[in-house]
N, C-alpha and C. Protein backbone atom coordinates (compact mmCIF):
# COMPACT_ATOMS: atom_id res chain seq x y z
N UNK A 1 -2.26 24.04 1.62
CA UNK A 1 -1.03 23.31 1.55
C UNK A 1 -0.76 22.95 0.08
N UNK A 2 0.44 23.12 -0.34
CA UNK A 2 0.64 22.72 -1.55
C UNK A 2 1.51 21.19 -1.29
N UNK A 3 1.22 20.41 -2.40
CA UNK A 3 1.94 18.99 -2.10
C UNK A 3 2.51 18.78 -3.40
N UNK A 4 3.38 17.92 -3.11
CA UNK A 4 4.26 17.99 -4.52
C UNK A 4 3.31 17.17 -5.54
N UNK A 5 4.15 17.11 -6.70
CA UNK A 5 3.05 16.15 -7.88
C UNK A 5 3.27 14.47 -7.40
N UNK A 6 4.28 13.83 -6.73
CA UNK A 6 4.82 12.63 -6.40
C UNK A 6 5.23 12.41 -4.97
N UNK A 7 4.72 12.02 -4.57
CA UNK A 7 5.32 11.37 -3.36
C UNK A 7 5.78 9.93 -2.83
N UNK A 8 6.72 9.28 -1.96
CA UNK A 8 6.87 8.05 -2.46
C UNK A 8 6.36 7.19 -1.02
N UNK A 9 5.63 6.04 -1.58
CA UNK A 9 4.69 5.14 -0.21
C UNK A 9 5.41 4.39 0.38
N UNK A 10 6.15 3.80 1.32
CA UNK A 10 6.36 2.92 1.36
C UNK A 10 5.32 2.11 2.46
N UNK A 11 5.56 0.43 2.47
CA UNK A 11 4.79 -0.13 3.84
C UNK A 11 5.28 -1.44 3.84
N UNK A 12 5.79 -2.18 5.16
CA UNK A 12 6.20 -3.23 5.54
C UNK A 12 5.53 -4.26 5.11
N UNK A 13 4.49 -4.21 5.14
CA UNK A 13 3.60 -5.65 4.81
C UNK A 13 3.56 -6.05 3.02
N UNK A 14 4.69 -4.83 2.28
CA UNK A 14 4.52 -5.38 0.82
C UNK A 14 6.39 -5.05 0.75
N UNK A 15 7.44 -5.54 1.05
CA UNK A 15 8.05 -5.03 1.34
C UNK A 15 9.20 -5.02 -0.38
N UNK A 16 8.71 -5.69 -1.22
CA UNK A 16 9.34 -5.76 -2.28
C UNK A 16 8.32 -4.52 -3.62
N UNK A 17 7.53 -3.97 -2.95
CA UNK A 17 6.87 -2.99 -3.99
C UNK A 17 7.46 -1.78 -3.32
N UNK A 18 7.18 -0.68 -4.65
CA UNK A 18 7.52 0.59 -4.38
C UNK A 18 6.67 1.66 -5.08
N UNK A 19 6.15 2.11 -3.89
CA UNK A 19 4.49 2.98 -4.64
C UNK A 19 5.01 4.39 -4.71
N UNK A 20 4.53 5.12 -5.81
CA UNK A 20 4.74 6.64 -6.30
C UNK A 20 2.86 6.82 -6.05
N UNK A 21 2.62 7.68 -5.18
CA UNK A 21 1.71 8.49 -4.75
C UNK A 21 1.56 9.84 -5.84
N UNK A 22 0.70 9.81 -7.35
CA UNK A 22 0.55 10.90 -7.75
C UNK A 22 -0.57 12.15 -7.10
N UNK A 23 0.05 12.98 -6.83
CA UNK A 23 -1.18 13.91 -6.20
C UNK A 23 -2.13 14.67 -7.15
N UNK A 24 -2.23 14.58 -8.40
CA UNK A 24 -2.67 15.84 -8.85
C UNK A 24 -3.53 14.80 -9.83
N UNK A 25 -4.50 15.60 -10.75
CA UNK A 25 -5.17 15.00 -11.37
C UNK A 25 -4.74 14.13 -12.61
N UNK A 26 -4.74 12.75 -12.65
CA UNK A 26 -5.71 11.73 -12.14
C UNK A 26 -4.85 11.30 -11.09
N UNK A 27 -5.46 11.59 -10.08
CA UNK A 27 -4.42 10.90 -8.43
C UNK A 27 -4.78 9.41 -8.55
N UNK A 28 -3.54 9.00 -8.29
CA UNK A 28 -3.60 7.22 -8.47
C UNK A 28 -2.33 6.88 -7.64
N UNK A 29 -2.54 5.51 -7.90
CA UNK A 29 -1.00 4.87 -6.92
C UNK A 29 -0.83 4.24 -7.92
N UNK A 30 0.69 4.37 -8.23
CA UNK A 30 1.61 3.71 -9.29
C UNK A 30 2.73 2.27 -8.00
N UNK A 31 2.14 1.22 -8.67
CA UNK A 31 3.47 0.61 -7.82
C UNK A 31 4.77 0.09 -9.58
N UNK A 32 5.86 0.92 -8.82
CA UNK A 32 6.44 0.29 -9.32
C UNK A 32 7.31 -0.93 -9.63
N UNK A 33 6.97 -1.94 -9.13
CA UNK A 33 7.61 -3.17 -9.04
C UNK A 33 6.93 -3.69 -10.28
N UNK A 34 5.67 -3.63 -10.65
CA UNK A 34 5.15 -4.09 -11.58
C UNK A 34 4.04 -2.89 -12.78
N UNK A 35 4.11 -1.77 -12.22
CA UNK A 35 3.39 -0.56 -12.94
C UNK A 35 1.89 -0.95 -12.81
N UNK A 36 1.45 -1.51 -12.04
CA UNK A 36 -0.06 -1.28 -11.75
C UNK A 36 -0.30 -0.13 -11.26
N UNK A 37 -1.44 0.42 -11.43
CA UNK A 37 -2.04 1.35 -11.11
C UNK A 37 -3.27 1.33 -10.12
N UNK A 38 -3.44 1.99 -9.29
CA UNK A 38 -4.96 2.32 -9.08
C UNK A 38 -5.17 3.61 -8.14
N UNK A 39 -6.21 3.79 -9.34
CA UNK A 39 -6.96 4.99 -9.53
C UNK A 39 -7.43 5.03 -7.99
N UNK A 40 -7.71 6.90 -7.51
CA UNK A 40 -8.16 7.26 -6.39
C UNK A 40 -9.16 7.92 -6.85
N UNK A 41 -9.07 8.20 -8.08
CA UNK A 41 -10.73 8.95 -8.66
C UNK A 41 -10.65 8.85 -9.90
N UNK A 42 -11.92 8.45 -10.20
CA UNK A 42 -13.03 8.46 -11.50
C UNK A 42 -12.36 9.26 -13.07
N UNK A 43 -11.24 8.48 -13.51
CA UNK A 43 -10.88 8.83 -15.05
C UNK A 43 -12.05 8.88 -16.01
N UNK A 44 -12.16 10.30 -16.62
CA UNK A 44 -13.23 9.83 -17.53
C UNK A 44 -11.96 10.16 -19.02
N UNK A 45 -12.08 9.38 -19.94
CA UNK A 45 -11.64 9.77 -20.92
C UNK A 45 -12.47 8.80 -22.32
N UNK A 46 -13.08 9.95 -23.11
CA UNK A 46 -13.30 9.05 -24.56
C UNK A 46 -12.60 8.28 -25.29
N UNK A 47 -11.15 8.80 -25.06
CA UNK A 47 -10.08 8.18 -26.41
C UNK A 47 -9.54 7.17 -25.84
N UNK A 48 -9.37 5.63 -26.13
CA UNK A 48 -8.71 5.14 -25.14
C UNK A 48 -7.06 5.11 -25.35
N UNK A 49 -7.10 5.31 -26.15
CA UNK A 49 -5.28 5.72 -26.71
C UNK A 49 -4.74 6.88 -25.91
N UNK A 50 -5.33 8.10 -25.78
CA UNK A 50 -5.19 9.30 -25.06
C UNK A 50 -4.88 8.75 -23.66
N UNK A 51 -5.92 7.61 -23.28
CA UNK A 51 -5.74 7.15 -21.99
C UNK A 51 -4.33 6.60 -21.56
N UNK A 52 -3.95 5.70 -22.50
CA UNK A 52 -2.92 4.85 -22.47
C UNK A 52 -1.71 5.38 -22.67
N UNK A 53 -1.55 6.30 -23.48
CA UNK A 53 -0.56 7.36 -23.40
C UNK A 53 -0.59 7.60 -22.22
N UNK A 54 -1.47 8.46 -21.63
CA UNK A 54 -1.06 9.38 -20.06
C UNK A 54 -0.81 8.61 -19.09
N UNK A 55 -1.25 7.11 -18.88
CA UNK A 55 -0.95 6.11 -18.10
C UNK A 55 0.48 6.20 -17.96
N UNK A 56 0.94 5.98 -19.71
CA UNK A 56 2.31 5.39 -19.89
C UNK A 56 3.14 6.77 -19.48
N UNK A 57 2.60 7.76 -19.75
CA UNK A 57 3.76 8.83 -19.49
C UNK A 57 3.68 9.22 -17.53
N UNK A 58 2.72 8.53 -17.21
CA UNK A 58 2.39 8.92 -15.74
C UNK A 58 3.39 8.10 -14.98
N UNK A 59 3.46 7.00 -15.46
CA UNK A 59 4.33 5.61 -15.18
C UNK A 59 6.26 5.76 -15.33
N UNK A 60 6.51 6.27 -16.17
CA UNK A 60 7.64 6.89 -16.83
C UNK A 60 8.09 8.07 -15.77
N UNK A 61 7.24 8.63 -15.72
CA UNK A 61 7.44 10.07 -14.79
C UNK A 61 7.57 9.59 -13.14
N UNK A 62 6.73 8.89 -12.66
CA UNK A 62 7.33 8.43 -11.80
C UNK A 62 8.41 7.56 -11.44
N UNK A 63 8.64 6.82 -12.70
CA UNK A 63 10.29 6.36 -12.35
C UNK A 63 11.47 7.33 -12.55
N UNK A 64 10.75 8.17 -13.07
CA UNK A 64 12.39 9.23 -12.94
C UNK A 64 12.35 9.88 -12.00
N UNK A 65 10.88 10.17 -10.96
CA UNK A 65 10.65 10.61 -10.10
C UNK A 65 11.44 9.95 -8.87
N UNK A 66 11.19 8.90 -9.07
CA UNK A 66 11.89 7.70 -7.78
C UNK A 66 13.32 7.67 -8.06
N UNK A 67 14.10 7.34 -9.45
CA UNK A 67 15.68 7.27 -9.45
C UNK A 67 16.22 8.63 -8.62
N UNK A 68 15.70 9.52 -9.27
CA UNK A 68 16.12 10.96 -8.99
C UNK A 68 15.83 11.27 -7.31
N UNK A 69 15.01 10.49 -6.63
CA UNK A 69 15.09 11.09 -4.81
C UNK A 69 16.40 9.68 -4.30
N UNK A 70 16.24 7.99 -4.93
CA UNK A 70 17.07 7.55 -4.22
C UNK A 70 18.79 8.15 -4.64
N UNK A 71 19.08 8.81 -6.04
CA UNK A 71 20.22 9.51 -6.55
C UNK A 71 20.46 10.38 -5.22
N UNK A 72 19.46 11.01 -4.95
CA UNK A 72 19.44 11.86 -3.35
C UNK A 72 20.07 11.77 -2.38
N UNK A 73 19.09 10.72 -1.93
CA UNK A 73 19.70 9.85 -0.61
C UNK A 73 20.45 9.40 -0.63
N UNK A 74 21.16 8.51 -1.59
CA UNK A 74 22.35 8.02 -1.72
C UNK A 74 23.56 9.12 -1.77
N UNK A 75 23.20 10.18 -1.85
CA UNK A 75 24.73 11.51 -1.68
C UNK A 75 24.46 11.79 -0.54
N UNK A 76 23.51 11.87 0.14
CA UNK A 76 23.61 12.48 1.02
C UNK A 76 24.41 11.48 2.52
């Protein structure tokens, strides 16, 4: 099965967050209400700048990920 790079979580019991499900490596849950993260597996990285970059661009990518499906739904 192939799965996309983003998928989006939702769940009643947090009903003001909005989680981006990254699938691919480093798979993590992005909520975006506040950009926490957490990791589903073991980041190894030496640089911690390298880190913080890919965080930040992982974070970024899923909000254009999310405008761009509710842009969606909302035409449809």
């Amino acid at each position: 099965m192939t799965l996309p790079k983003f998928l989006i979580g939702d769940n009643t019991d947090f009903p003001e967050d909005i989680f981006i499900i990254h699938t691919e490596y480093p798979m993590c849950i992005i909520n975006l209400r506040d950009d926490e993260v957490e990791w589903l597996e073991d980041v190894q990285s030496n640089n911690e700048t390298e880190l913080t970059n890919e965080v930040n661009t992982l974070i970024e990518d899923a909000s254009l990920f999310y405008d761009r499906e509710m842009e969606r739904f909302e035409k449809e």
